[in-house]
C-alpha atoms as a PDB file:
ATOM      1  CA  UNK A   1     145.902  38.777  17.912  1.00  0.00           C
ATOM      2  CA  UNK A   2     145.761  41.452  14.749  1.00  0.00           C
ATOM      3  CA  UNK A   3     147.925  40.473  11.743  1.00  0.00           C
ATOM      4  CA  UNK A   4     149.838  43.272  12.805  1.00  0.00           C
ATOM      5  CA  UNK A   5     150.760  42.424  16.605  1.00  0.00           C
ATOM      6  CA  UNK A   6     151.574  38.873  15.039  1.00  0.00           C
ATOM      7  CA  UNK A   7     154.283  40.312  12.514  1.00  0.00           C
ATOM      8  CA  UNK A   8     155.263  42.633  15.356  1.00  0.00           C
ATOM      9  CA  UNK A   9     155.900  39.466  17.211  1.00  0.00           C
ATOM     10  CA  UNK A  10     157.302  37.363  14.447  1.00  0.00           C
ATOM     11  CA  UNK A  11     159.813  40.635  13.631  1.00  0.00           C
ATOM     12  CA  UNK A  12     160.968  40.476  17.033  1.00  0.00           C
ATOM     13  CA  UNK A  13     161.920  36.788  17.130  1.00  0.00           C
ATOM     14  CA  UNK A  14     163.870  37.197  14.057  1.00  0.00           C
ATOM     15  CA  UNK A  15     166.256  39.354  15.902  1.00  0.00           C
ATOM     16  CA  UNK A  16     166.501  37.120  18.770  1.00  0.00           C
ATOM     17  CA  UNK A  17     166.888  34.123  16.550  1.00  0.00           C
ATOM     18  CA  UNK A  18     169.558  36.152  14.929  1.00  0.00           C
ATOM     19  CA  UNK A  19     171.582  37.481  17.835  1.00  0.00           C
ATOM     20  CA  UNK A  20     171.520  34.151  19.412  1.00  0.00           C
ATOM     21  CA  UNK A  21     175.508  33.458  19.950  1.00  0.00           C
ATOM     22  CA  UNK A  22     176.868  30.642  18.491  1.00  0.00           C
ATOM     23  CA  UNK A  23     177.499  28.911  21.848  1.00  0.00           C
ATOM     24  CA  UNK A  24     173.925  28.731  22.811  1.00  0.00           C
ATOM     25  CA  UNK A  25     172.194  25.594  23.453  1.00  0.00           C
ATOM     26  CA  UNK A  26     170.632  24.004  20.568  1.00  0.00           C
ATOM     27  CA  UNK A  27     167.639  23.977  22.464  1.00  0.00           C
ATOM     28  CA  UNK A  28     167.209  27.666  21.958  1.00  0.00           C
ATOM     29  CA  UNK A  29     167.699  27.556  18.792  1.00  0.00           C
ATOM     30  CA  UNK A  30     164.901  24.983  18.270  1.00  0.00           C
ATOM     31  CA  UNK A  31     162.162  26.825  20.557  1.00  0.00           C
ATOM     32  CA  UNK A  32     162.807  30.004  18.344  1.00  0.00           C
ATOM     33  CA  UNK A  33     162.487  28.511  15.116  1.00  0.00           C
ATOM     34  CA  UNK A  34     159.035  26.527  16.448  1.00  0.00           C
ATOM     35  CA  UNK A  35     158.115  29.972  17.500  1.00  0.00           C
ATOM     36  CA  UNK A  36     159.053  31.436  14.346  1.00  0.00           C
ATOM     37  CA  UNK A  37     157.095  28.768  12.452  1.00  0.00           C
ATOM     38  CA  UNK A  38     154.157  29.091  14.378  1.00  0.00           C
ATOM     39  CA  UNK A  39     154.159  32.862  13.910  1.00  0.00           C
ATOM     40  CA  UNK A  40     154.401  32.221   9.993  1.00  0.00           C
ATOM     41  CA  UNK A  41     151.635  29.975  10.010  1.00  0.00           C
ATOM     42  CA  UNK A  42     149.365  32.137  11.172  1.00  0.00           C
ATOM     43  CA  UNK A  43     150.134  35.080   8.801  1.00  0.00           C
ATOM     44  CA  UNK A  44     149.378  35.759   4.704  1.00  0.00           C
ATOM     45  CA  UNK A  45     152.561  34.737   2.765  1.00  0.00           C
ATOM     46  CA  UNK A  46     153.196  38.209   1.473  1.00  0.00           C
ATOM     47  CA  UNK A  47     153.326  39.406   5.200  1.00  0.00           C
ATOM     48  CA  UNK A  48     155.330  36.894   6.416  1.00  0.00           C
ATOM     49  CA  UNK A  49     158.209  37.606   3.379  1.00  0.00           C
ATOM     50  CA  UNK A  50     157.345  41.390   3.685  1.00  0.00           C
ATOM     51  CA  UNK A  51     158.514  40.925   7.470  1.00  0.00           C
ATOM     52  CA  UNK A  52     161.410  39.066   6.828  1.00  0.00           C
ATOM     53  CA  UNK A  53     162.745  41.212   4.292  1.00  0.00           C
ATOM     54  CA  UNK A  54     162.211  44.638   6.467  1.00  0.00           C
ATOM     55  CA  UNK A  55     163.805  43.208   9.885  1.00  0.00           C
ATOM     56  CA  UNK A  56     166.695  41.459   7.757  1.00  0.00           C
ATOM     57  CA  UNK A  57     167.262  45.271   6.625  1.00  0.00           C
ATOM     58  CA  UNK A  58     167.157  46.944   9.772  1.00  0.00           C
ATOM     59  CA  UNK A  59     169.120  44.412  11.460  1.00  0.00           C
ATOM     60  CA  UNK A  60     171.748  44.922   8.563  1.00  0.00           C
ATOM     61  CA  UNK A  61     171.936  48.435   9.173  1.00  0.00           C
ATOM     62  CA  UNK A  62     171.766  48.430  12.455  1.00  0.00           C
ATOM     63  CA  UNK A  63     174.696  45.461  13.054  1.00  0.00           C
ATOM     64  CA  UNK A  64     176.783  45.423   9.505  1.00  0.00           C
ATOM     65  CA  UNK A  65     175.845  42.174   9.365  1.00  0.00           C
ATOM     66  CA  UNK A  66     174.041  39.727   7.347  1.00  0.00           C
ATOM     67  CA  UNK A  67     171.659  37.485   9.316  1.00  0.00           C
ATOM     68  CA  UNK A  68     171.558  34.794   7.066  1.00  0.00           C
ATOM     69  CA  UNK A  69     174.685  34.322   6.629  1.00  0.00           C
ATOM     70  CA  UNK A  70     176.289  36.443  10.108  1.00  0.00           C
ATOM     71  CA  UNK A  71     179.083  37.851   8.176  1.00  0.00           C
ATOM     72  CA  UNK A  72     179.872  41.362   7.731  1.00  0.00           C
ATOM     73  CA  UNK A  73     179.655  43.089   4.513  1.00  0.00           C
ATOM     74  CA  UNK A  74     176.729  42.415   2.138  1.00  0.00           C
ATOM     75  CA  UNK A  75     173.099  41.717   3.133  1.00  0.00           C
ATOM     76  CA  UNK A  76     171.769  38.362   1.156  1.00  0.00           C
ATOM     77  CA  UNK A  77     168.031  38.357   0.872  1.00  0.00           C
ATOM     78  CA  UNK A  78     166.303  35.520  -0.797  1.00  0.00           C
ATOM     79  CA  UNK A  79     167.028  35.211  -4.755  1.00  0.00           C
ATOM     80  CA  UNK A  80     163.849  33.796  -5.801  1.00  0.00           C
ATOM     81  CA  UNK A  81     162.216  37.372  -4.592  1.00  0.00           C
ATOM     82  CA  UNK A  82     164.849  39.428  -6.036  1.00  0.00           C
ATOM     83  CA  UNK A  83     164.888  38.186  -9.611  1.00  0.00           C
ATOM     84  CA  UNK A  84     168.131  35.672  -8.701  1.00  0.00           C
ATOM     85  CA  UNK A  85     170.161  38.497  -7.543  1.00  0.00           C
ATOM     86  CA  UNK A  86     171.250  38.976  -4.129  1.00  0.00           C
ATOM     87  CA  UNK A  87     169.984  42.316  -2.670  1.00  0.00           C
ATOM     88  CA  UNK A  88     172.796  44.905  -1.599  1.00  0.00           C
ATOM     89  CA  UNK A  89     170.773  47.503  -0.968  1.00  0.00           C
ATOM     90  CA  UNK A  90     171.091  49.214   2.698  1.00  0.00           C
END
């Protein structure tokens, strides 16, 4: 697979990692974040944060919520990457 297919892929289990309802099964919780690691092990760093960052925006936009934290309001990216601040951009 291209670099590109591969952050395609690892975009798109973001979003199902993130719209995964409380009540589900742990175990689906567990066989998205092995395919989520697997999909970030195969990818540059940069990519990898690059993809993270632009699905966490679009799914903030999209749902008013944060997916880190699944509260509405304010979207928290990582601090280390944003000079300690918490990004509230749209």
């Amino acid at each position: 697979m291209s670099q590109l297919t591969d952050a395609t892929h690892l975009a798109e289990a973001y979003e199902r990692f993130w719209l995964l309802p409380e009540e589900a099964p742990l175990e689906a919780y567990q066989e998205l974040a092995h395919a989520i690691g697997t999909l970030e092990a195969t990818l540059p760093p940069a990519t990898v944060t690059d993809t993270l960052e632009q699905t966490a925006r679009a799914f903030h936009r999209q749902t008013g919520r944060c997916p880190f934290c699944g509260q509405p309001g304010q979207l928290h990216l990582a601090a280390a990457t944003h000079g300690g601040q918490h990004d509230t951009a749209p």
